[in-house]
Protein backbone atom coordinates (compact mmCIF):
# COMPACT_ATOMS: atom_id res chain seq x y z
CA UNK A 1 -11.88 44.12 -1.00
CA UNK A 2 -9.62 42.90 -3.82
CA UNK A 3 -10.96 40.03 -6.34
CA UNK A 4 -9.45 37.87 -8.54
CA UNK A 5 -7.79 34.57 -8.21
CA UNK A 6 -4.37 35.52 -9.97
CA UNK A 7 -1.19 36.42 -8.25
CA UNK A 8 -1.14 39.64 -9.57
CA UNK A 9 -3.95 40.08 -7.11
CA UNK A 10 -1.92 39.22 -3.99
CA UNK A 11 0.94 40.46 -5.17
CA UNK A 12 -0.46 44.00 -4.91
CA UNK A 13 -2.21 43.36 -1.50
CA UNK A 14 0.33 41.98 0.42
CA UNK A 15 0.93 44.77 2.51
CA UNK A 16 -2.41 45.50 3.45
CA UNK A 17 -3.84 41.88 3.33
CA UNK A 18 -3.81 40.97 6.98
CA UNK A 19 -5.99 44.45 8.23
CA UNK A 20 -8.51 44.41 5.19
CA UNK A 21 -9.49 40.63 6.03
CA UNK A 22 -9.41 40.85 10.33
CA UNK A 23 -11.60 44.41 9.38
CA UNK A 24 -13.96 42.22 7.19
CA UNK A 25 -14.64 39.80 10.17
CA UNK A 26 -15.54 42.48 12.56
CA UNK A 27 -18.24 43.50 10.12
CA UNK A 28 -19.33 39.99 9.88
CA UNK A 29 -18.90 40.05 6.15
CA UNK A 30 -18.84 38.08 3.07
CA UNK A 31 -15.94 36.72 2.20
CA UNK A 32 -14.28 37.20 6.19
CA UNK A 33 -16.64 36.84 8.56
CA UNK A 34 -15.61 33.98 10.83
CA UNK A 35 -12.05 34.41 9.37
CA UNK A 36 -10.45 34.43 13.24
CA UNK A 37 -12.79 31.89 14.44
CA UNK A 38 -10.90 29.58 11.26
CA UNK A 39 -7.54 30.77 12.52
CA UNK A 40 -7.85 29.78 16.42
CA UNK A 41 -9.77 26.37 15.70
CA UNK A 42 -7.25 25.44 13.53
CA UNK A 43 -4.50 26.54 15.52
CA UNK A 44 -6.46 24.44 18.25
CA UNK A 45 -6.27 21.93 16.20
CA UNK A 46 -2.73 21.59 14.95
CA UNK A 47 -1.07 22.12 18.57
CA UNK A 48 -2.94 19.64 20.06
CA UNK A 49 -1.40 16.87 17.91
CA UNK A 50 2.23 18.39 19.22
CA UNK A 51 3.46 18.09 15.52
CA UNK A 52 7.09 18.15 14.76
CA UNK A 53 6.72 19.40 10.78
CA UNK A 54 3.69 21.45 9.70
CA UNK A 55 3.19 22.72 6.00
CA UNK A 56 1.08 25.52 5.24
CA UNK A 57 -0.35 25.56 1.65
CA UNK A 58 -1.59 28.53 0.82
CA UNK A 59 0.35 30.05 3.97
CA UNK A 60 0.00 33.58 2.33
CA UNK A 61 1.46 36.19 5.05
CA UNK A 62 2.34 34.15 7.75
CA UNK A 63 0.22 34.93 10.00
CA UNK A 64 -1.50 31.21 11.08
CA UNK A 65 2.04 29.81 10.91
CA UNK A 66 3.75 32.54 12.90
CA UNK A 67 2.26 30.68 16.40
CA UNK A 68 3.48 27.34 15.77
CA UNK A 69 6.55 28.88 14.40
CA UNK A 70 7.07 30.65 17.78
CA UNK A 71 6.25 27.33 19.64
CA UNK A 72 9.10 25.81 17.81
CA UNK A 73 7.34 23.98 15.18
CA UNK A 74 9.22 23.34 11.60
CA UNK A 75 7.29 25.34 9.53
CA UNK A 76 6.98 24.53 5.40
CA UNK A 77 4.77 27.85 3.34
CA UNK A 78 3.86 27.05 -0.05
CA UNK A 79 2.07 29.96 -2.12
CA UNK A 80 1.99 31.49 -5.29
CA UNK A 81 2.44 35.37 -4.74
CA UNK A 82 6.31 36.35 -4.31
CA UNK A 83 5.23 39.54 -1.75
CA UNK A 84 3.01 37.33 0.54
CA UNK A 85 6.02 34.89 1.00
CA UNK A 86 8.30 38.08 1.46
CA UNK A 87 5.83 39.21 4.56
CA UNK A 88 6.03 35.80 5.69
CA UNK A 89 9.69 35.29 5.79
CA UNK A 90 9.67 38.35 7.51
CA UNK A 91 7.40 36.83 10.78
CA UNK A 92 9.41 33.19 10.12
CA UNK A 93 13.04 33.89 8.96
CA UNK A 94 13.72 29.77 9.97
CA UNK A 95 10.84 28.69 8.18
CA UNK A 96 10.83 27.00 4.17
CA UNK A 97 8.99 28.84 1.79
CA UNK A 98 8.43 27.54 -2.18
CA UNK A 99 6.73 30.03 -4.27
CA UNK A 100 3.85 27.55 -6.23
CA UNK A 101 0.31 28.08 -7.42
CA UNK A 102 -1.11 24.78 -6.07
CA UNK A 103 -3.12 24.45 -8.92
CA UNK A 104 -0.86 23.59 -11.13
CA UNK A 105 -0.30 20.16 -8.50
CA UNK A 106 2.04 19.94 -5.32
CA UNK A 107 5.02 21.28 -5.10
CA UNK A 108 7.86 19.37 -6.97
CA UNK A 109 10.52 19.90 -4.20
CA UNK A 110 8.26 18.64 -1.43
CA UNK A 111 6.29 16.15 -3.43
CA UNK A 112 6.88 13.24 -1.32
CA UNK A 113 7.56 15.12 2.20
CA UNK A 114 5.52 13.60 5.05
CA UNK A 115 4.50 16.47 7.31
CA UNK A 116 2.41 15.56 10.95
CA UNK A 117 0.05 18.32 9.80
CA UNK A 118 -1.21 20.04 6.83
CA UNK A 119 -2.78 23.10 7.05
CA UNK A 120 -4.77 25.26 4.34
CA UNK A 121 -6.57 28.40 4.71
CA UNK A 122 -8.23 30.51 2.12
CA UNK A 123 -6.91 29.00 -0.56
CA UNK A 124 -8.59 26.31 -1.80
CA UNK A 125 -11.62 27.98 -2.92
CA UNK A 126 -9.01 29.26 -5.90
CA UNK A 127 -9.41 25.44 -7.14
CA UNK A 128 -12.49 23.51 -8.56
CA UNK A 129 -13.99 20.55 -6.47
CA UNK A 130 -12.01 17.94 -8.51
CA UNK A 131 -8.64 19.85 -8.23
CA UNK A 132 -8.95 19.93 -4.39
CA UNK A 133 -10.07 16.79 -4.55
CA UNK A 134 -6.64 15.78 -6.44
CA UNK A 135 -4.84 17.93 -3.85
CA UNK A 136 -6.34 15.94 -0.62
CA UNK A 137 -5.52 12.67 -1.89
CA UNK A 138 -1.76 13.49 -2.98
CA UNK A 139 -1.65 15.12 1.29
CA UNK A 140 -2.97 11.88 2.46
CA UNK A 141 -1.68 9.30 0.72
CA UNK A 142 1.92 11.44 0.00
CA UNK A 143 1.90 13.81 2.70
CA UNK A 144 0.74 12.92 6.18
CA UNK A 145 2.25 10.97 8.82
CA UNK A 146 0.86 7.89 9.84
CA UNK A 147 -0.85 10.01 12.87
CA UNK A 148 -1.24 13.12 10.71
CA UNK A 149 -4.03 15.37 9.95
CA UNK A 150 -5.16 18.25 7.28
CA UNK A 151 -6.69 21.31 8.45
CA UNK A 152 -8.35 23.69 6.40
CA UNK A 153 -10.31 26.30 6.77
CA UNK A 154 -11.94 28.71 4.21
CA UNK A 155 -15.04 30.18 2.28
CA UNK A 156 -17.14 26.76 3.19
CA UNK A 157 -20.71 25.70 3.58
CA UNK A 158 -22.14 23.14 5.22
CA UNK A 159 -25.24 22.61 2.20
CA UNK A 160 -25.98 24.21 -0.69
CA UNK A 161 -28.88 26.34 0.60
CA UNK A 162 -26.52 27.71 3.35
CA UNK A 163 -25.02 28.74 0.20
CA UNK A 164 -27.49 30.38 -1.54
CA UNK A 165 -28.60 32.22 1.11
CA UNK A 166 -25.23 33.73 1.60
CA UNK A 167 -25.11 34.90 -2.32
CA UNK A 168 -28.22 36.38 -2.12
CA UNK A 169 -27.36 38.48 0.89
CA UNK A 170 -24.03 39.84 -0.80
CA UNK A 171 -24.01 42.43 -3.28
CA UNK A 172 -20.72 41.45 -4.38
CA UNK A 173 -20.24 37.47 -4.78
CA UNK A 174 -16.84 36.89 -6.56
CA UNK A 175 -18.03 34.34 -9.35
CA UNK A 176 -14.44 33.32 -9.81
CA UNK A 177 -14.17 31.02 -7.01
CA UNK A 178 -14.95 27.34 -5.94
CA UNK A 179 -16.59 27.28 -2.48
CA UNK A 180 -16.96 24.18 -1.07
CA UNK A 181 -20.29 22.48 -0.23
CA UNK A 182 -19.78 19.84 2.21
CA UNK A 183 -22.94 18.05 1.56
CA UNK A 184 -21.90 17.70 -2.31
CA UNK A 185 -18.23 16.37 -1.77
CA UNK A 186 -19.14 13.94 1.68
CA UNK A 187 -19.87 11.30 -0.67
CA UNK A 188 -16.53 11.53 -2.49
CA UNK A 189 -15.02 10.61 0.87
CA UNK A 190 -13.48 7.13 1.33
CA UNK A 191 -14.60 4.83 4.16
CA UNK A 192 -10.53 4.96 5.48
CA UNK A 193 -10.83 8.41 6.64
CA UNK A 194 -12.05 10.16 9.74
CA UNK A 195 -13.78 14.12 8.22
CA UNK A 196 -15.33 16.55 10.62
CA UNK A 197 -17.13 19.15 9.47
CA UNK A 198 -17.92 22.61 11.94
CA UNK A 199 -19.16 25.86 10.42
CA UNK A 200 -17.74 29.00 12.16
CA UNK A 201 -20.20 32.04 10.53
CA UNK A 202 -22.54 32.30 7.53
CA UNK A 203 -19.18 31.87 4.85
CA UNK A 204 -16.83 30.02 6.70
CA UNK A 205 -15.87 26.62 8.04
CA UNK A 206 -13.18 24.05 9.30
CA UNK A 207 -12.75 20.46 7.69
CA UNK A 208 -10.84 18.24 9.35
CA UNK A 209 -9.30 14.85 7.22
CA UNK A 210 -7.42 12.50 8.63
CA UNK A 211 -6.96 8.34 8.09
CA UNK A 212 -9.21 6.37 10.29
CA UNK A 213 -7.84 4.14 13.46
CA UNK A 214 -6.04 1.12 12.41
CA UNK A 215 -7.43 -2.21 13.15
CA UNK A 216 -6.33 -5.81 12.79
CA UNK A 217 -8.42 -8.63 14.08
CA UNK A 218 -8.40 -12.49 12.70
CA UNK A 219 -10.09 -13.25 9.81
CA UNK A 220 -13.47 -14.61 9.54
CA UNK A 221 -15.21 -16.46 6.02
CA UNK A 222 -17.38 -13.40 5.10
CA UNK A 223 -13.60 -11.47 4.59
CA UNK A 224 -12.69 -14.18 1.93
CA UNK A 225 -13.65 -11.53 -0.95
CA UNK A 226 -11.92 -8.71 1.28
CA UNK A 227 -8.48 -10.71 1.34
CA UNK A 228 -8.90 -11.63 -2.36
CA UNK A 229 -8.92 -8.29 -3.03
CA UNK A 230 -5.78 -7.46 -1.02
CA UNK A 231 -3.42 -10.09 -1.84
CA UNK A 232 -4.25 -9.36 -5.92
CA UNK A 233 -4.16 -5.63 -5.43
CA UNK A 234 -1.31 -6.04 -3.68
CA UNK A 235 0.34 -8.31 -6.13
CA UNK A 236 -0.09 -6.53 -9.34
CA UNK A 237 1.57 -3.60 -7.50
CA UNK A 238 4.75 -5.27 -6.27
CA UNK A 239 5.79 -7.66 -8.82
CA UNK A 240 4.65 -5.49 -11.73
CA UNK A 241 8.05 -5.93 -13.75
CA UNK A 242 8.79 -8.81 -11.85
CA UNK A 243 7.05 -11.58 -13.47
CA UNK A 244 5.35 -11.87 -16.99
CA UNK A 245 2.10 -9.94 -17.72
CA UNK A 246 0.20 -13.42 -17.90
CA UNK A 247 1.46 -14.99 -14.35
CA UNK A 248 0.80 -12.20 -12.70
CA UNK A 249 -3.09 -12.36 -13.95
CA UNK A 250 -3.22 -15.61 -13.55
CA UNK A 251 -2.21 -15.49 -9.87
CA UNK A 252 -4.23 -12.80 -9.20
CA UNK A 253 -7.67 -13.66 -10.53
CA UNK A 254 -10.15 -12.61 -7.72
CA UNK A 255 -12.64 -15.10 -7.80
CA UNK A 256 -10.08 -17.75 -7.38
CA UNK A 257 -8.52 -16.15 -5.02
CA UNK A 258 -11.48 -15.70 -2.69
CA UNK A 259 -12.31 -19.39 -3.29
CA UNK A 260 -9.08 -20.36 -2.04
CA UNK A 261 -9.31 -17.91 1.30
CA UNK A 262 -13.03 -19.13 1.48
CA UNK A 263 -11.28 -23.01 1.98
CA UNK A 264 -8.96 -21.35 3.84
CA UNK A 265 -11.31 -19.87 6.25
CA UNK A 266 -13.25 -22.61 6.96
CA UNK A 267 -11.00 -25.45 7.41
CA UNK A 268 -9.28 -25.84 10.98
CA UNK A 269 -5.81 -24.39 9.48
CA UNK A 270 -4.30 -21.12 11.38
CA UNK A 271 -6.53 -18.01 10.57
CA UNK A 272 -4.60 -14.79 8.82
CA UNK A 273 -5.09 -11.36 10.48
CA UNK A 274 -6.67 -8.72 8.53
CA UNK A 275 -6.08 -4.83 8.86
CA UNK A 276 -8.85 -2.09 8.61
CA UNK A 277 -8.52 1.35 8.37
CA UNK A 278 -11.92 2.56 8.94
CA UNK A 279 -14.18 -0.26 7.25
CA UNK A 280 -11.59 -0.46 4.59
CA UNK A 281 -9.71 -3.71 4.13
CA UNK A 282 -6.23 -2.87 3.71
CA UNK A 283 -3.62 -6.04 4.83
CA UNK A 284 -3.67 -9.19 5.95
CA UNK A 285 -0.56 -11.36 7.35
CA UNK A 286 -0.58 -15.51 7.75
CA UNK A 287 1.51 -17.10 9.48
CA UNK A 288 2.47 -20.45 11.21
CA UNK A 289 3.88 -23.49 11.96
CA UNK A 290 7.34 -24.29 10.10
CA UNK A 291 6.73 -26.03 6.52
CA UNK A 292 10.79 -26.89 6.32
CA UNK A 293 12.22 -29.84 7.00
CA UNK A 294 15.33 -27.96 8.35
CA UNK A 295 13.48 -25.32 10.71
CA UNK A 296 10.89 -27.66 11.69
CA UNK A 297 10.62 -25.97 15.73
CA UNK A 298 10.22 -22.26 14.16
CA UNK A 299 7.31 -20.61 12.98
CA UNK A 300 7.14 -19.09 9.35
CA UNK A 301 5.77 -15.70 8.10
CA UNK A 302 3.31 -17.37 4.89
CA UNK A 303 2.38 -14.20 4.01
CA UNK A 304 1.76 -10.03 4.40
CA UNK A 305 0.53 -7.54 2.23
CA UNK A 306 -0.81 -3.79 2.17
CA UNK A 307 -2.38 -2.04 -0.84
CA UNK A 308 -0.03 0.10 -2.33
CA UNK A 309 -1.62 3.52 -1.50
CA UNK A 310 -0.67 2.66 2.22
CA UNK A 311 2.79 1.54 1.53
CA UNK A 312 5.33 3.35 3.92
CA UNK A 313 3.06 4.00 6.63
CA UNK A 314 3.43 1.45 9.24
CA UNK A 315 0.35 -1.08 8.64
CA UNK A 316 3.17 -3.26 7.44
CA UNK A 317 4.66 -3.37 11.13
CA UNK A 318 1.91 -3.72 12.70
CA UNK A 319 0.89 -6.78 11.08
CA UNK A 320 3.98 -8.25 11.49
CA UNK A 321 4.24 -7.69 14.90
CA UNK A 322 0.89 -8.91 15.00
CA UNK A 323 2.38 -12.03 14.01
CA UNK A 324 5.60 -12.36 15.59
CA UNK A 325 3.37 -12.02 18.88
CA UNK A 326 1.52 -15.06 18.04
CA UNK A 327 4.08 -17.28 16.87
CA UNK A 328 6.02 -16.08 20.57
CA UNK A 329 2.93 -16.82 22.23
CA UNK A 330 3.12 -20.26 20.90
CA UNK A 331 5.95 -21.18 21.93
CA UNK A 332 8.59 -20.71 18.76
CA UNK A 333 12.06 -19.19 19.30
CA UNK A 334 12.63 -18.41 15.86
CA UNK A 335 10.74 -17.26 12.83
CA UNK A 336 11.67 -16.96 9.20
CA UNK A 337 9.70 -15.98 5.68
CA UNK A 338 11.01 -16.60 1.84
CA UNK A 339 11.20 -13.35 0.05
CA UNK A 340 11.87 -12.77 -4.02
CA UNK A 341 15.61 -12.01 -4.27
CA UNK A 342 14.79 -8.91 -6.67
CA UNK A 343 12.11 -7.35 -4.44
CA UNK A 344 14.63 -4.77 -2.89
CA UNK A 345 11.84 -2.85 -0.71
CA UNK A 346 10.30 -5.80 0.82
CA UNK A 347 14.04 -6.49 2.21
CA UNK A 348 14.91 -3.96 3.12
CA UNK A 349 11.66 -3.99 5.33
CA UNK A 350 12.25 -7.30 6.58
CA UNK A 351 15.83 -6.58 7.55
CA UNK A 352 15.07 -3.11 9.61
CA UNK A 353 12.67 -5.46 11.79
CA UNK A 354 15.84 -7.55 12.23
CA UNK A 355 15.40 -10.75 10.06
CA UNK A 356 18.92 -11.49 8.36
CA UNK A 357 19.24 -14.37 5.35
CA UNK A 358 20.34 -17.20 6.16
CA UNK A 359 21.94 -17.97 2.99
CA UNK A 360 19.48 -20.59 1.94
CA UNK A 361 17.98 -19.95 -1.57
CA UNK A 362 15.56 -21.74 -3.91
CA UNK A 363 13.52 -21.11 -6.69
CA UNK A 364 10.16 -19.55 -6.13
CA UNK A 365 8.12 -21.50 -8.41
CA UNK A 366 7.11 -18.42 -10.36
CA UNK A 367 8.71 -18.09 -13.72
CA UNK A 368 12.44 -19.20 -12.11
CA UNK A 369 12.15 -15.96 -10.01
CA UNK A 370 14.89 -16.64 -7.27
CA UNK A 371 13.89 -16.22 -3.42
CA UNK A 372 16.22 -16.03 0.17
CA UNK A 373 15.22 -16.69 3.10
CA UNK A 374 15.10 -14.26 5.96
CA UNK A 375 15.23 -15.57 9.28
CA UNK A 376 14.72 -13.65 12.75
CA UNK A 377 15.45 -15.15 16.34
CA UNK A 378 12.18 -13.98 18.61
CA UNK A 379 14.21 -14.20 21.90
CA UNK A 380 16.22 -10.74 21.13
CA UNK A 381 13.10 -8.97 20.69
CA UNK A 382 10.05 -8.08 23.05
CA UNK A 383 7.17 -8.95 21.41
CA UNK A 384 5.14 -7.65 24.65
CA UNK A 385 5.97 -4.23 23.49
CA UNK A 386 4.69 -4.41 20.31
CA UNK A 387 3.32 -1.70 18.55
CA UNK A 388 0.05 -0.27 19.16
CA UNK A 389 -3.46 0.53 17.09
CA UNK A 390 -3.55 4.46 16.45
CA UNK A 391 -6.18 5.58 18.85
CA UNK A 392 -9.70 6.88 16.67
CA UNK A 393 -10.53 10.65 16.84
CA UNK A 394 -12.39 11.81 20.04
CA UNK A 395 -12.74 15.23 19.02
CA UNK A 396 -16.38 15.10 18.44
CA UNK A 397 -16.80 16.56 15.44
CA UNK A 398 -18.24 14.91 11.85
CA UNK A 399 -15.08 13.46 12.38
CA UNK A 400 4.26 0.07 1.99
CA UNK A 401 4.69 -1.80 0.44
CA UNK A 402 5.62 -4.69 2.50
CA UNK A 403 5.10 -7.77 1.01
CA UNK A 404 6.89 -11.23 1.80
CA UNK A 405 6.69 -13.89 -0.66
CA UNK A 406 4.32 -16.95 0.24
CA UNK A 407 3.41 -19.83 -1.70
CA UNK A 408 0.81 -19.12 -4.37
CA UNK A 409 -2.78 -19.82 -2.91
């Protein structure tokens, strides 16, 4: 069997690649044994979330691919030997291919491409821990869809005396690679994301990583640190550029932040939603009664914020339909928010959900910064069809910046 972790390597075993490795498994060898087993759980896997775009990193000949390419799938290879891709595009002459050694980062063309799944197999054990840990958290913070999940299966082990055992028993361990220990990288995992874990043979396993089910519920006083924390993360990233170095730290200082949502909390005044994925705080919207003279029957969007990482990938929405259902419930035909006239993305948020200015215009209070108003008339839309939570993971297995512009706290 071939060793080596340059493309010279692959280059020269293209041809034969697929044989040697399915002839490795049926021995029940190091480094193949279980390498099938990888294949159909992942391909399991990746049909039953009836993706529309699917990229392979590390695709190599095609051969995973080639079934969801024959169901239809749009199929995106990334790897780093020229022949492999040419034996690929041979099974998937639709398909994308970029010719990249992923450990020199993602791939420039694709680099902010949101895929419904991303799947990697026998690849990553070319990169150390802390490059695949780079590479995960460009996928799922760059990559995925809001639903999406990575796949990948490889040389894995479940601990590290699963590990050693396996050396020991081979006479020819390839000290060039970077097999994963599950036990040794769990911890580097963030609360926000669902990871299953399921070891196929001695040498090989499947992780699964995808983010964890969206919740929003109302806010209770032990989240006053947990809001803090969102509207000042949340600040520095959207009006960084926007207002002077000094405002913005003044505005968002934590502990007076979470003194103010700590008053907040615990006086009778309408309580903001907050947004978990996971146990992770990661938005909040308030909203209420109208607090303009002029609109004094509507309702009015105070605030809404995501941390930046989750920008883009519907929490925003959700929150603000959260909203939009409560201020319908109560009775208001109309709702409108004040947003910072140079805070393009944020409108252009509000106006896809169908809130329009109203050509009223004042200044924000923070450094002369100018803000519109964005109104939106509840009646045209169906608030009873709002959105729902992503459903969690039942698979059993170890498994945007939006941002209105309230009134400083």
């Amino acid at each position: 069997m071939p060793s080596g972790t340059d493309s010279k390597t692959f280059e020269d075993w293209a041809i034969s690649y697929d044989a040697d490795v399915i002839a490795c498994d049926e021995a029940g060898d190091y480094p193949f044994a279980g390498y099938r087993a990888v294949h159909a759980k992942i391909l399991s896997r990746a049909l039953a979330l009836r993706p529309r775009r699917v990229l392979d990193l590390g695709c190599g000949t095609g051969r995973l691919t080639k079934v969801l390419y024959d169901a239809g799938i749009e199929i995106t290879g990334v790897d780093f030997s020229e022949n492999m891709i040419a034996v690929a595009k041979s099974k998937m002459p639709s398909a994308r291919f970029f010719l990249h050694d992923i450990r020199n980062g993602f791939p420039p063309e694709i680099e902010q491409e949101r895929f419904d799944c991303v799947i990697s197999t026998y690849s990553s054990h070319h990169l150390t821990d802390a490059e695949k840990l780079q590479l995960v958290r460009h996928i799922l913070h760059k990559n995925l869809t809001e639903n999406g999940m990575l796949l990948a299966g490889d040389i894995m082990f479940p601990t590290n005396d699963a590990l050693n055992r396996c050396r020991e028993a081979t006479g020819d361990w390839d000290e060039t690679e970077h097999y994963l220990v599950y036990e040794s990288i769990r911890p580097w995992i963030p609360v926000d994301l669902e990871v299953g874990f399921q070891a196929l043979s001695h040498c090989a396993a499947v992780m699964t990583l995808r983010p964890a089910a969206l919740s929003l519920r109302p806010a209770v006083p032990a989240d006053a640190a947990a809001l803090a924390d969102i509207l000042a993360s949340s600040w520095q990233s959207a009006y960084a550029g926007l207002l002077p170095p000094a405002l913005l730290e003044t505005y968002t200082n934590r502990a007076r932040l979470e003194q103010k949502f700590a008053r907040l909390l615990s006086s009778s005044a309408t309580t903001p939603h907050i947004a978990l994925r996971g146990s992770l705080p990661v938005g909040l919207v308030g909203y209420g009664k109208s607090r303009e003279e002029d609109l004094p029957d509507a309702g009015e969007i105070v605030s809404l914020y995501v941390i930046e990482r989750l920008w883009g990938l519907g929490v925003g929405k959700k929150l603000l339909d959260t909203a939009l259902a409560a201020l319908s419930a109560a009775g208001h035909k109309e709702v409108f928010l004040w947003v910072l006239t140079d805070n393009p993305r944020a409108r252009r948020f509000y106006e896809k959900q169908g809130f329009t200015p109203d050509g009223a215009a004042k200044d924000s209070g923070l450094n002369g910064a100018p803000e519109l108003r964005y109104r939106l008339q509840l009646e045209k839309i169906k608030t009873e069809g709002m959105q729902q939570d992503n459903p969690p993971s039942t698979d059993g297995e170890i498994s945007q910046k939006v941002v209105s512009e309230p009134k400083p706290l």
